[in-house]
Structure formats: C-alpha cells, structure tokens
Protein backbone atom coordinates (compact mmCIF):
# COMPACT_ATOMS: atom_id res chain seq x y z
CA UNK A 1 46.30 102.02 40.22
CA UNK A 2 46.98 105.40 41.57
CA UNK A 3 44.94 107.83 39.76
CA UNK A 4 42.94 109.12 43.20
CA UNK A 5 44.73 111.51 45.70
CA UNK A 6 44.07 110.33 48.96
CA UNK A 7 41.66 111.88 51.09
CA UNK A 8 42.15 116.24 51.88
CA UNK A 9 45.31 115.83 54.40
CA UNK A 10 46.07 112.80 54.59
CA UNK A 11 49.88 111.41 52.71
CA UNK A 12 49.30 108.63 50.77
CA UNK A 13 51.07 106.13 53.20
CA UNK A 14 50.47 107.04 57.26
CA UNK A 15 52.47 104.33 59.46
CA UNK A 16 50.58 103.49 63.02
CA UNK A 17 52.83 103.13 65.99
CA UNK A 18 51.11 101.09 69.28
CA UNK A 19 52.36 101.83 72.57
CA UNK A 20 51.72 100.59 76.25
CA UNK A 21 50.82 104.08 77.10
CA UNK A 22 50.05 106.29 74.34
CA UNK A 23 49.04 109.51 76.13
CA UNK A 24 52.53 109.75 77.15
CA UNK A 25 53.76 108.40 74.10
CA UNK A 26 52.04 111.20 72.21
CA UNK A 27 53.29 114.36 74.40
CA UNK A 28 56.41 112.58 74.45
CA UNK A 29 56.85 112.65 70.13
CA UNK A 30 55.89 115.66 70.60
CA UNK A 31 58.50 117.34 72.75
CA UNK A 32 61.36 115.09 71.06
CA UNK A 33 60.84 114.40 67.37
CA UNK A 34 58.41 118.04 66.79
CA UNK A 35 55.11 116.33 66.08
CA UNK A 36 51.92 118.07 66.97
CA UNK A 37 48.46 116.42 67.89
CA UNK A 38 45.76 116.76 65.00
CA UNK A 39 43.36 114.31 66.61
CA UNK A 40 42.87 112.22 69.75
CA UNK A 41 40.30 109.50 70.19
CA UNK A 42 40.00 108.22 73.99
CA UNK A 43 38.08 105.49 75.48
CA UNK A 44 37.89 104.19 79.05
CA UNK A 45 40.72 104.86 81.42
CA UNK A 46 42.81 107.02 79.04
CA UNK A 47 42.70 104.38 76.39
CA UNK A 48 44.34 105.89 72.92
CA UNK A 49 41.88 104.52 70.71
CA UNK A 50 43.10 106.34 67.73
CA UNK A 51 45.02 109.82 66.89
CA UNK A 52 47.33 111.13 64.14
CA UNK A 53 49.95 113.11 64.78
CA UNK A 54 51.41 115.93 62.10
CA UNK A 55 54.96 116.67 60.88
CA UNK A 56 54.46 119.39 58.14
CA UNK A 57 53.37 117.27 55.29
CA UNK A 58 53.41 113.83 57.29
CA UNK A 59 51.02 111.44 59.30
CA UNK A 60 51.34 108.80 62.06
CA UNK A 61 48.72 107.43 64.03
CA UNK A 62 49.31 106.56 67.46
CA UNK A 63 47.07 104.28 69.49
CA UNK A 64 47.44 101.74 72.37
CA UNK A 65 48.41 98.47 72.00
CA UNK A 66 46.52 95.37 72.79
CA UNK A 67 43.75 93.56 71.19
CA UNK A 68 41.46 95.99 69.41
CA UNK A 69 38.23 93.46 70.72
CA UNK A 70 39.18 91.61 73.15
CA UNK A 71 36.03 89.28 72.87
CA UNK A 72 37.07 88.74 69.24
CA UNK A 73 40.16 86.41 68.80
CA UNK A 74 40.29 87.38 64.82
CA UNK A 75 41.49 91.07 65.95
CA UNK A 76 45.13 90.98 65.90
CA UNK A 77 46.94 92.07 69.00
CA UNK A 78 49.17 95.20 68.39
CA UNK A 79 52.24 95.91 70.91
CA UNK A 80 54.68 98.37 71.55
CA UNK A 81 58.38 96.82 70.85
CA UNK A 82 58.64 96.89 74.88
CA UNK A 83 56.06 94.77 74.91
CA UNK A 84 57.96 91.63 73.19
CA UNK A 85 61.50 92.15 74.57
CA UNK A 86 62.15 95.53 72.47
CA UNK A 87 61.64 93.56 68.71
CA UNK A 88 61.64 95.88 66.12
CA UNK A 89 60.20 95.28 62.63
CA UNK A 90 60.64 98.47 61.10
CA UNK A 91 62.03 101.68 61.14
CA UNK A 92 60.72 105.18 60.08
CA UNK A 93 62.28 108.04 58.38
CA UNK A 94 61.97 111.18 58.66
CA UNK A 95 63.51 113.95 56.71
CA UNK A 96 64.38 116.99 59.03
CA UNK A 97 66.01 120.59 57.89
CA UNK A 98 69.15 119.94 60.73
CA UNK A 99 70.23 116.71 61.71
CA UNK A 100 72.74 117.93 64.19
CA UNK A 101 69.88 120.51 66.18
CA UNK A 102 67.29 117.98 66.07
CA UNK A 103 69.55 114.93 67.32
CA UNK A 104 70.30 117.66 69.92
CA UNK A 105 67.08 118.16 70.95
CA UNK A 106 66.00 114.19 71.00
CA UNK A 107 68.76 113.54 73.28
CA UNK A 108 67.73 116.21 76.08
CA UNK A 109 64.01 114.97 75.49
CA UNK A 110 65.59 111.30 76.45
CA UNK A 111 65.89 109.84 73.03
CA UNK A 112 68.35 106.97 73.12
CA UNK A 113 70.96 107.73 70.32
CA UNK A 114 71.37 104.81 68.45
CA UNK A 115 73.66 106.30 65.84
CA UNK A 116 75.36 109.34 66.16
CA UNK A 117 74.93 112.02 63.65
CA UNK A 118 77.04 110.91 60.56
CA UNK A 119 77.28 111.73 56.65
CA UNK A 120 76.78 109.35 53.95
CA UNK A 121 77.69 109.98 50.53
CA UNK A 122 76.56 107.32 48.26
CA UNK A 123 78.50 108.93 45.15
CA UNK A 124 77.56 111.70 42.76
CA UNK A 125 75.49 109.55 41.06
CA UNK A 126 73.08 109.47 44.00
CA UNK A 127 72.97 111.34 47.13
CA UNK A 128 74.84 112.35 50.50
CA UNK A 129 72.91 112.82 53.58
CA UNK A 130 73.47 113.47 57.37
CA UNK A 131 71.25 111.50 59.51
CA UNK A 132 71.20 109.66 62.89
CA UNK A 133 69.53 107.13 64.49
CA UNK A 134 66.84 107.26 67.72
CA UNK A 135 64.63 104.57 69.89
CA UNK A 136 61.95 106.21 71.09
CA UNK A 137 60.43 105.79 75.04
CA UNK A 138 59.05 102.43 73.70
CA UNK A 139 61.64 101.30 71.65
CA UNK A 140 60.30 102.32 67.97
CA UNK A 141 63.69 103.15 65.82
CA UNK A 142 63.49 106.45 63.98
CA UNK A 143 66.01 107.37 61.22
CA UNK A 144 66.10 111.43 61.43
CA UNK A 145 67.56 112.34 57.55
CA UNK A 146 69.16 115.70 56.10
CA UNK A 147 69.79 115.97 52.50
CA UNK A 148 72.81 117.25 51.92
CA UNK A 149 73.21 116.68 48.23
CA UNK A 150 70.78 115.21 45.10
C-alpha cells in the first residue's frame, strides 16, 4: 500500500489549515511557531489560494477559507475555527529541539498558552516528553513536543 515515496519534498501526510486571512496568518506562523514560506498562490484581493509552509522536514498548507467555487454547492466550505465560534477538530504536533525557548517565543509573538510547558513521563517502557500547548491567531491548537527520553 505504501511502496511509493511521495513526491521530491513533500512528507507523506501535509495537514491544510484555512484561515479568514491567510496572508497574515502565514507571516504570523512564521514569526511564532518558525515556519518559512516555500510557496504562495494568490488570487483576487489577496486571496490565499494555496501555499505550503516548511518546518525542516515538515509541510502545511495554508489557504483561505470559504467555498473553494462559490458557484458550485458540491465544494465544501473550509473555515478557520474563528469562523464557527472557535470549534476545533484537531490538533497538530510538532516536535521542537526546546520546549521552554520556543513556548517563549510563541508567547511574545501573541500565542495564547493553552498549557504551560510541562513533562510527561509515560514510564520507561515508553517515553517522557516536555511539551505545551498554543491557539494560534485563529484559534488552530498546536501541541509544541520535546523528547526527553525513548
């Protein structure tokens, strides 16, 4: 089933975050979480239409919410979680070198600190990690993760 690498650069799974305004949702991921811009796609009035956005070896795409065709009602409407009273059906992770410095460096970007840096040690069978939780400027939750053990 997976005997194919996916395409040259791209991970093999690449989450796609909608926004209400993308452009600043882009420099804002940026500045905060570290990302850097690998592509932007714009249509009419600033209109994200598509753009991924690096993390050493990982991928989101970033675009703007709405209906993709607005003359087709098949197209399913995509949102930012501001959009529909800050609903949230999923989280990412993200595995970081420093928990601590990069929680640091969310906050002063305007982050909202959902969980304060904390360890978890889930035995020596498993793992131990220091992580923290964030809502971005459009209320996506990110999970920031250090490894700390296993």
């Amino acid at each position: 089933m997976f005997d194919k690498d996916p395409p040259k650069d791209w991970p093999r799974i690449a989450p796609a975050l909608f926004y209400d305004d993308a452009p600043r949702a882009i420099d804002w991921l940026c500045q905060a979480f570290g990302f850097a811009v690998r592509l932007k796609v714009e249509g009419e009035a600033g209109r994200i239409e598509h753009s991924e956005l690096e993390l050493r070896d990982s991928l989101i795409m970033v675009s703007t919410g709405g209906r993709e065709d607005p003359a087709d009602p098949s197209k399913l409407d995509r949102v930012s979680p501001r959009a529909v009273g800050n609903k949230n059906t999923q989280a990412l992770a993200v595995f970081v070198d420093d928990a601590d410095a990069h929680c640091q460096h969310a906050r002063a970007a305007g982050a909202v600190i959902f969980r304060e840096p904390a360890t978890d040690d889930y035995g020596e069978e498993y793992w131990a990690d220091r992580s923290y939780g964030a809502i971005d400027l459009e209320g996506h939750h990110w999970w920031f993760i250090q490894r700390i053990r296993g």
